[in-house]
Protein backbone atom coordinates (compact mmCIF):
# COMPACT_ATOMS: atom_id res chain seq x y z
CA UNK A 1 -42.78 -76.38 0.70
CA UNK A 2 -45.73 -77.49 -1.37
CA UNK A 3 -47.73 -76.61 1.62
CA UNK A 4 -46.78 -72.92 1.37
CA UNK A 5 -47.05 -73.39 -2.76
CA UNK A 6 -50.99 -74.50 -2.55
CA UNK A 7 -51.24 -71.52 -0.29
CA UNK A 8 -50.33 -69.43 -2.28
CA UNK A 9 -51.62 -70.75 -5.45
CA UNK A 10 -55.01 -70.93 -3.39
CA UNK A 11 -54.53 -67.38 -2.46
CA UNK A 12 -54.42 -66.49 -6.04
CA UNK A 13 -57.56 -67.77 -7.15
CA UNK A 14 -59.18 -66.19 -4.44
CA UNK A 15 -57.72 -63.25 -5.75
CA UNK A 16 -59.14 -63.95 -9.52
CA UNK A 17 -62.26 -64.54 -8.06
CA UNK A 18 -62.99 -61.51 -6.07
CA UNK A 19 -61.77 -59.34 -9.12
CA UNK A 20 -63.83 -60.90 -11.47
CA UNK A 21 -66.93 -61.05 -9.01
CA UNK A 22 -66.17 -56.81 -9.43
CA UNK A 23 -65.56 -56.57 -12.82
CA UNK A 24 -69.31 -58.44 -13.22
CA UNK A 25 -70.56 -56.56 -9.94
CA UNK A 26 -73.04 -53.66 -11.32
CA UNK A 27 -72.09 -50.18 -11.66
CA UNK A 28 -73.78 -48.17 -8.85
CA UNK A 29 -74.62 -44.66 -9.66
CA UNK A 30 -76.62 -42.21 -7.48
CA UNK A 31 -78.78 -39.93 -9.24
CA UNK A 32 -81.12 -37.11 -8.01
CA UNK A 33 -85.21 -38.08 -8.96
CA UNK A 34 -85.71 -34.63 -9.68
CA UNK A 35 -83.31 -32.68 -11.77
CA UNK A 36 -84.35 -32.43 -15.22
CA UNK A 37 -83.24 -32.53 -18.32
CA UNK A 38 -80.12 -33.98 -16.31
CA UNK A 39 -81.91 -37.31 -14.47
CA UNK A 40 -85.62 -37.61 -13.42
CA UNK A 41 -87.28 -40.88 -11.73
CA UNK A 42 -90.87 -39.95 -11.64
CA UNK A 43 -93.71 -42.67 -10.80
CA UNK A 44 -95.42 -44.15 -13.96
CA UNK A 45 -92.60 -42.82 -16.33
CA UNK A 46 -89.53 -44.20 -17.75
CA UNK A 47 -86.45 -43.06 -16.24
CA UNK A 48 -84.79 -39.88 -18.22
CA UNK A 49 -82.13 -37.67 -18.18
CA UNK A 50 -78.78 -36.98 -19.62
CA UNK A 51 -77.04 -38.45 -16.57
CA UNK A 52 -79.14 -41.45 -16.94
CA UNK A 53 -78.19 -41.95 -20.68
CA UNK A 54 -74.46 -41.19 -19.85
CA UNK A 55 -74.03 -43.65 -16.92
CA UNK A 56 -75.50 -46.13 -19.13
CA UNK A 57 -72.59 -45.81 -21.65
CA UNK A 58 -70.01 -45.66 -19.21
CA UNK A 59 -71.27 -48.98 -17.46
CA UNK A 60 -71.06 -50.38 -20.74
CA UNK A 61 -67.61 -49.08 -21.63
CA UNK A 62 -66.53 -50.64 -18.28
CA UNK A 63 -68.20 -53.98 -19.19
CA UNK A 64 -70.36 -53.75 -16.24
CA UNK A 65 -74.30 -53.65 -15.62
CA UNK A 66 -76.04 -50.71 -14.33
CA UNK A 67 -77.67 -50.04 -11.45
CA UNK A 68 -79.00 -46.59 -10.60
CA UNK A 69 -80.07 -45.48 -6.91
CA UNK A 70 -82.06 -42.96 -7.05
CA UNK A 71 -82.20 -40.00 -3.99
CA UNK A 72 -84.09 -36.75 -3.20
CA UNK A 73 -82.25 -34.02 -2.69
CA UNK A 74 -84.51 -31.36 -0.47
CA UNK A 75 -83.56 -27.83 -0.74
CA UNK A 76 -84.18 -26.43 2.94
CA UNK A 77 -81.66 -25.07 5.29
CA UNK A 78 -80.58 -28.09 6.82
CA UNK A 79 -79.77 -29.81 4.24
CA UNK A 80 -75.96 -30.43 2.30
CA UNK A 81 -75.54 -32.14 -0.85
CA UNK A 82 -71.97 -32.72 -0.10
CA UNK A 83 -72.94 -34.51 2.99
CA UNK A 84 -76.05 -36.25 1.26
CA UNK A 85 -73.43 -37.59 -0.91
CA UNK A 86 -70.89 -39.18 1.24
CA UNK A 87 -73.48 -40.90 3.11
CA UNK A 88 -74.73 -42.50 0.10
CA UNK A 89 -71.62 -43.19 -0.85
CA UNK A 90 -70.38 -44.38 2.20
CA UNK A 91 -73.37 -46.65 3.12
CA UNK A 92 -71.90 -48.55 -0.01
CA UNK A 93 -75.57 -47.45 -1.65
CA UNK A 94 -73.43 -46.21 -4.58
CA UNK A 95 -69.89 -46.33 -5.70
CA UNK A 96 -70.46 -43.10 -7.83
CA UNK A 97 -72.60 -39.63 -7.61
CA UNK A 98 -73.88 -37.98 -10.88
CA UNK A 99 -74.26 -34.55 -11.66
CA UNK A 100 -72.12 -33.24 -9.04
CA UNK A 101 -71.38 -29.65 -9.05
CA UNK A 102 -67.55 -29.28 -8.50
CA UNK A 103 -66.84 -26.49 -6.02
CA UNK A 104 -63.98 -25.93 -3.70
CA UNK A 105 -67.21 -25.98 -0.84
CA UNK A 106 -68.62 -29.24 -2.05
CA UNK A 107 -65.53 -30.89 -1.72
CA UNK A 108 -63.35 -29.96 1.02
CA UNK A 109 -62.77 -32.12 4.07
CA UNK A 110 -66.15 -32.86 6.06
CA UNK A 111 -66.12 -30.96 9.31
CA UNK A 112 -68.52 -33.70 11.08
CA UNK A 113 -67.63 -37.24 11.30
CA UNK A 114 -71.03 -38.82 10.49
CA UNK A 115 -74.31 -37.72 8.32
CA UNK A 116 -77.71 -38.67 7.78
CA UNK A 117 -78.65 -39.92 4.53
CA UNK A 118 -81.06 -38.63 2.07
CA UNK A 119 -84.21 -39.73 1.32
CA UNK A 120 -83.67 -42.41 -1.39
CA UNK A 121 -85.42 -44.85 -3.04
CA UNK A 122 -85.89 -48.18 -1.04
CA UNK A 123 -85.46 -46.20 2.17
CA UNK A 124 -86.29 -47.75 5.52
CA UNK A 125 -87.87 -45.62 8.77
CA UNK A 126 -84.50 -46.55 10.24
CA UNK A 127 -82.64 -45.44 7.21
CA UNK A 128 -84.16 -42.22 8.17
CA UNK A 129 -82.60 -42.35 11.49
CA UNK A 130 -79.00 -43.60 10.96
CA UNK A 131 -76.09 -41.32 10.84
CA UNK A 132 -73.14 -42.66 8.58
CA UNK A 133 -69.47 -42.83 8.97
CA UNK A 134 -68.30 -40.50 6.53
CA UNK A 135 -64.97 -40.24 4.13
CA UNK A 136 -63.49 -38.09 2.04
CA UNK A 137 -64.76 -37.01 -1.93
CA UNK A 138 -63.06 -37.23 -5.17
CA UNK A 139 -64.24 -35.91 -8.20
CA UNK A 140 -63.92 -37.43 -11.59
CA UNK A 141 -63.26 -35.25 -14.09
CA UNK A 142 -65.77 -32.54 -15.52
CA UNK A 143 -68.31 -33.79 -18.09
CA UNK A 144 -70.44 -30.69 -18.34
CA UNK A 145 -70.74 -26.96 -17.65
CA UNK A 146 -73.79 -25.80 -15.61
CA UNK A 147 -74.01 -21.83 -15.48
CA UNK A 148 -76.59 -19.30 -14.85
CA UNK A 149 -78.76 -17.59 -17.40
CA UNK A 150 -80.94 -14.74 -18.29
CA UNK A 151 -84.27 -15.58 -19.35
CA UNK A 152 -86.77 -12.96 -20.94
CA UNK A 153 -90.12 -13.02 -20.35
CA UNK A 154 -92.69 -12.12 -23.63
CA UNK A 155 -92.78 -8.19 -22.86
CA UNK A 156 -89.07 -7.60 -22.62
CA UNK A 157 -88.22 -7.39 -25.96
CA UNK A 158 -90.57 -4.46 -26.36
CA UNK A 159 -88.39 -2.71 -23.78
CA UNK A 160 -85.05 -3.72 -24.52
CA UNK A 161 -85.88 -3.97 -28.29
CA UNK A 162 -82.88 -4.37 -30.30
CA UNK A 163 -80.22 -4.26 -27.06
CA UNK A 164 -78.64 -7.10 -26.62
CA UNK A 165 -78.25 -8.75 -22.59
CA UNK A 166 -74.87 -8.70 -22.64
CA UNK A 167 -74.22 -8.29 -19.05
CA UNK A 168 -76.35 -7.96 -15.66
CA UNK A 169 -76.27 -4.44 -16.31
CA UNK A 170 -78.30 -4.71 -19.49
CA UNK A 171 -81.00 -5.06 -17.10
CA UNK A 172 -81.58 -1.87 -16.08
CA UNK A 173 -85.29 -0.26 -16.45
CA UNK A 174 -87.15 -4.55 -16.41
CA UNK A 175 -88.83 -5.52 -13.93
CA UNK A 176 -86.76 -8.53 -12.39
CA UNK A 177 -87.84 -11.71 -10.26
CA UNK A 178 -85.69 -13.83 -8.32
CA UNK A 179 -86.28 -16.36 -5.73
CA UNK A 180 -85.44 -15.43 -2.17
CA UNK A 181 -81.80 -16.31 -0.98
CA UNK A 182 -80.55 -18.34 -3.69
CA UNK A 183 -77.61 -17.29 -6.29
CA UNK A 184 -79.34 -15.47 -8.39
CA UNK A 185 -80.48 -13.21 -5.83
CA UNK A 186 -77.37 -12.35 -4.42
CA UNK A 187 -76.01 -11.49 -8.14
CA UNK A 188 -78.86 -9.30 -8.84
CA UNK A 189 -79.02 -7.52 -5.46
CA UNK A 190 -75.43 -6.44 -5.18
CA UNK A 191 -74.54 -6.01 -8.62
CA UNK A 192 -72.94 -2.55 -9.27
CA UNK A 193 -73.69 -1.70 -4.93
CA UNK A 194 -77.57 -2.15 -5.30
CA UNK A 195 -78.24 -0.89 -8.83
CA UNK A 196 -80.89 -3.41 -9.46
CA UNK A 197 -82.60 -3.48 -5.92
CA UNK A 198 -85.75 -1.05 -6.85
CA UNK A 199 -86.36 -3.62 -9.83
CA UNK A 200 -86.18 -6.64 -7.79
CA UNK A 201 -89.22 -8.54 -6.65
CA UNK A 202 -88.70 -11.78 -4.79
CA UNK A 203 -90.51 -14.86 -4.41
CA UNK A 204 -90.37 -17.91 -2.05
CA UNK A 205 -88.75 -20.82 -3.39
CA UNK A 206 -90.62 -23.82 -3.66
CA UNK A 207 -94.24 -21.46 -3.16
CA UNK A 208 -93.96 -19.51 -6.44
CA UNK A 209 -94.08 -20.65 -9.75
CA UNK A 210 -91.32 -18.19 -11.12
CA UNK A 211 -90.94 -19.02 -14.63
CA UNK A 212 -94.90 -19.25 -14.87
CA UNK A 213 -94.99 -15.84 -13.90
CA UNK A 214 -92.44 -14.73 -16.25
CA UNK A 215 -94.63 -16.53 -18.60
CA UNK A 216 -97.79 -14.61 -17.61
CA UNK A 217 -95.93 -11.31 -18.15
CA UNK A 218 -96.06 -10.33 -14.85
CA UNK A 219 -92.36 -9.41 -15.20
CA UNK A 220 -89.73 -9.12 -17.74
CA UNK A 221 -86.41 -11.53 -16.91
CA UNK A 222 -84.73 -13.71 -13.85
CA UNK A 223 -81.49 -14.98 -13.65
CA UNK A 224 -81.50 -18.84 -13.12
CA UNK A 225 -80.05 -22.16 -13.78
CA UNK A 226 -79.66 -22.83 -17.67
CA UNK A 227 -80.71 -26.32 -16.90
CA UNK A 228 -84.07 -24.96 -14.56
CA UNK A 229 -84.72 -23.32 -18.23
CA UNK A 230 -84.11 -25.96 -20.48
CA UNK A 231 -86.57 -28.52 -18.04
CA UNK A 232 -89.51 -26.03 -18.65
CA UNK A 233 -88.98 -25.44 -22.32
CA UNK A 234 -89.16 -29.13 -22.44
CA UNK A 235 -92.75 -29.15 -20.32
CA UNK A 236 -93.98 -26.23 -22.19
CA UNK A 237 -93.11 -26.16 -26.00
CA UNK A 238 -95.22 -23.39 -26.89
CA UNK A 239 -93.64 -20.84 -24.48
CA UNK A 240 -93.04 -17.73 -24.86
CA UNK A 241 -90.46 -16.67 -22.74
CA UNK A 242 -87.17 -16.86 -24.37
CA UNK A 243 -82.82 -17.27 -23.83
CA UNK A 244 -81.61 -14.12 -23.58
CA UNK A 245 -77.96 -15.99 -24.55
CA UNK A 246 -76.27 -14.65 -22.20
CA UNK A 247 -74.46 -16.93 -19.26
CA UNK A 248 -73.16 -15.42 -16.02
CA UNK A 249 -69.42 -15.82 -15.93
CA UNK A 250 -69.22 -17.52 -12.76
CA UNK A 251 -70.15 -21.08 -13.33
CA UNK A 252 -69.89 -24.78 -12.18
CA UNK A 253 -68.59 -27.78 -13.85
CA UNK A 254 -70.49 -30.90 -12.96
CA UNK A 255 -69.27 -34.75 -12.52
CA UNK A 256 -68.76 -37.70 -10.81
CA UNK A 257 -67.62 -37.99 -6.71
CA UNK A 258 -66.59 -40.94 -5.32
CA UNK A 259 -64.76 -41.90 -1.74
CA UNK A 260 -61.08 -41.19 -1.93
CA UNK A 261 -60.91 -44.99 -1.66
CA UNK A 262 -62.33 -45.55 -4.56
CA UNK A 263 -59.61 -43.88 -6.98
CA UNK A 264 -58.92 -46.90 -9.68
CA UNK A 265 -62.87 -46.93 -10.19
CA UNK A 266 -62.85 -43.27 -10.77
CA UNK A 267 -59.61 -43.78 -13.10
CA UNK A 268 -60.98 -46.28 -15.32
CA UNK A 269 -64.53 -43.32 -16.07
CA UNK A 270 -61.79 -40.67 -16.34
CA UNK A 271 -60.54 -42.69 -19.11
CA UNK A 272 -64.33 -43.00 -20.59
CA UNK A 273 -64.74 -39.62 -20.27
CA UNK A 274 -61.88 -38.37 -22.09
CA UNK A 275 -62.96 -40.79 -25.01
CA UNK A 276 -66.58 -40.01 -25.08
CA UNK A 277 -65.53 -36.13 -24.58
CA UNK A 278 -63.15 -36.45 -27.64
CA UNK A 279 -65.94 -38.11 -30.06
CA UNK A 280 -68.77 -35.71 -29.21
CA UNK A 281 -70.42 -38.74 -27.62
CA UNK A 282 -71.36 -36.41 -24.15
CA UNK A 283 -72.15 -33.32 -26.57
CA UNK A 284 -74.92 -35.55 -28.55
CA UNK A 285 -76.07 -37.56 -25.05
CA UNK A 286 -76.74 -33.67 -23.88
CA UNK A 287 -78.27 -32.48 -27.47
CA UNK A 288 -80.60 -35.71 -27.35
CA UNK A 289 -82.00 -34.98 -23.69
CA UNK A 290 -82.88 -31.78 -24.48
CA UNK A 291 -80.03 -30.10 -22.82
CA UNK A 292 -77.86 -27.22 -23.61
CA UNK A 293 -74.57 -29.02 -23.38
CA UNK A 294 -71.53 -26.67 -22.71
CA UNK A 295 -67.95 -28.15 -22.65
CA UNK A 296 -66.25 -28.23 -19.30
CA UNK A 297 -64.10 -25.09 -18.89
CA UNK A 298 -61.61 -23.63 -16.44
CA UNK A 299 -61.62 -23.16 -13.13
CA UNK A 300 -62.42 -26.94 -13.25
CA UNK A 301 -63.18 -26.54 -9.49
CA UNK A 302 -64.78 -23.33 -8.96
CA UNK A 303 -63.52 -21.67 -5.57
CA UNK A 304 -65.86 -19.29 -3.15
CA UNK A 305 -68.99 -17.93 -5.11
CA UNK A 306 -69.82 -15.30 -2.86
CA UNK A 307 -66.51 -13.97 -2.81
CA UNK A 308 -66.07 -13.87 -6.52
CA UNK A 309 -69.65 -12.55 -7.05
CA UNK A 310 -68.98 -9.76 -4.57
CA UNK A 311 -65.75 -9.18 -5.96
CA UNK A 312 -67.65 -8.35 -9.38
């Protein structure tokens, strides 16, 4: 009997232990280097970013040191942030991904058992190479709304003058630019069954500077990311190109992902978020990284983009 009582007592402390080794353990958070005014890890420069500031109070709400890994997310073809993100994830290299857009795509089921991780900050060569067993995502509850904007460059309002961009349609008779095969693209070329094409010019993403040419005048408006627009207002404070004010209706809410394993983790930042959310606390994070902050709103998942946008 008092053998099976210092078991168990001896059990329990073990117990203690490893959940107060956790509740110390840092708070591991994987942020992209390169998404401004949302998180940016640049040589030479203090880290930044809206993400950055609001992991920092959530670590502290939990009682827990941060520790931020940073990643770089490449935009080509054979890439997938999803999968980028359960590698991570999985590989234990974070418990938590920031800035996650929440779409029915980005977080269904993973058709592949394994993926390769992105490159991240203290990578290896063999890093490079691995493939990781993947789970299954979860997302935390929205913190922010991410849609698309029209921006004007300085010779629109000369054209447009007092007509407001109230829709894509307001867009008729400027002379657009869009990047080749992203979302904007497909909302300008099949809005209202080609209206727009003849207006169109396209550039190749990540060899054209496409706000810089807006900028030069060389056209009038694009349709882009409201946070793309808010980084280069924040580079260049003497633009001239301008918010139109206008927001696409089909947006995405962004927050956290974690494994499906890691639910009480992603309970206890729900639980942040709500307060933080309730106070204007995420509202004045956004406001002092130079972000246009807009509340979460519903669908809180969005479903297929295409579908809806060709449904439009």
């Amino acid at each position: 009997m008092r053998a099976l009582l210092a078991s168990v007592a001896t059990a329990l402390l073990l117990c203690m232990t490893a959940a107060a080794h956790a509740a110390d353990a840092p708070l591991k958070v994987c942020l992209d280097e390169d998404l401004p005014p949302l998180s940016a890890h640049h040589r030479g420069k203090p880290d930044a970013g809206f993400d950055v500031a609001l992991a920092q109070v959530i670590a502290e709400r939990l009682g827990r040191p941060l520790k931020i890994q940073w990643f770089e997310s490449k935009l080509d073809e054979d890439s997938s942030p999803a999968l980028e993100a359960n590698a991570l994830l999985s590989d234990g290299r974070c418990s938590l991904v920031g800035g996650y857009a929440l779409t029915t795509d980005s977080l269904k089921a993973p058709g592949v058992t394994t993926a390769k991780l992105p490159d991240f900050d203290g990578a290896t060569r063999d890093d490079r190479r691995r493939r990781i067993p993947i789970g299954v995502l979860v997302p935390s509850q929205p913190y922010i709304y991410s849609p698309m904007t029209v921006v004007l460059g300085p010779k629109a309002g000369e054209k447009i003058k007092d007509r407001k961009i109230t829709d894509i349609g307001d867009l008729a008779g400027l002379s657009l630019t869009i990047e080749s095969g992203t979302l904007g693209d497909a909302i300008l070329m099949t809005f209202d069954k080609g209206k727009l094409i003849e207006d169109i010019t396209h550039l190749v993403p990540g060899r054209s500077d496409l706000l810089g040419e807006l900028e030069r005048g060389e056209y009038d408006a694009t349709l882009l990311d409201l946070r793309r627009f808010d980084a280069y207002r924040a580079s260049h404070p003497d633009t001239k190109i301008a918010a139109s004010g206008y927001y696409y209706p089909i947006g995405a809410n962004r927050g956290y992902v974690a494994l499906e394993t890691d639910n009480a983790l992603l309970e206890a930042v729900n639980k942040v978020l709500s307060d933080l959310q309730a106070k204007g606390t995420i509202a004045e994070l956004g406001k002092a990284a130079g972000l246009t902050w807009l509340p979460p709103r519903e669908p809180i998942i969005l479903g297929d983009v295409w579908l809806k946008i060709l449904n439009r």
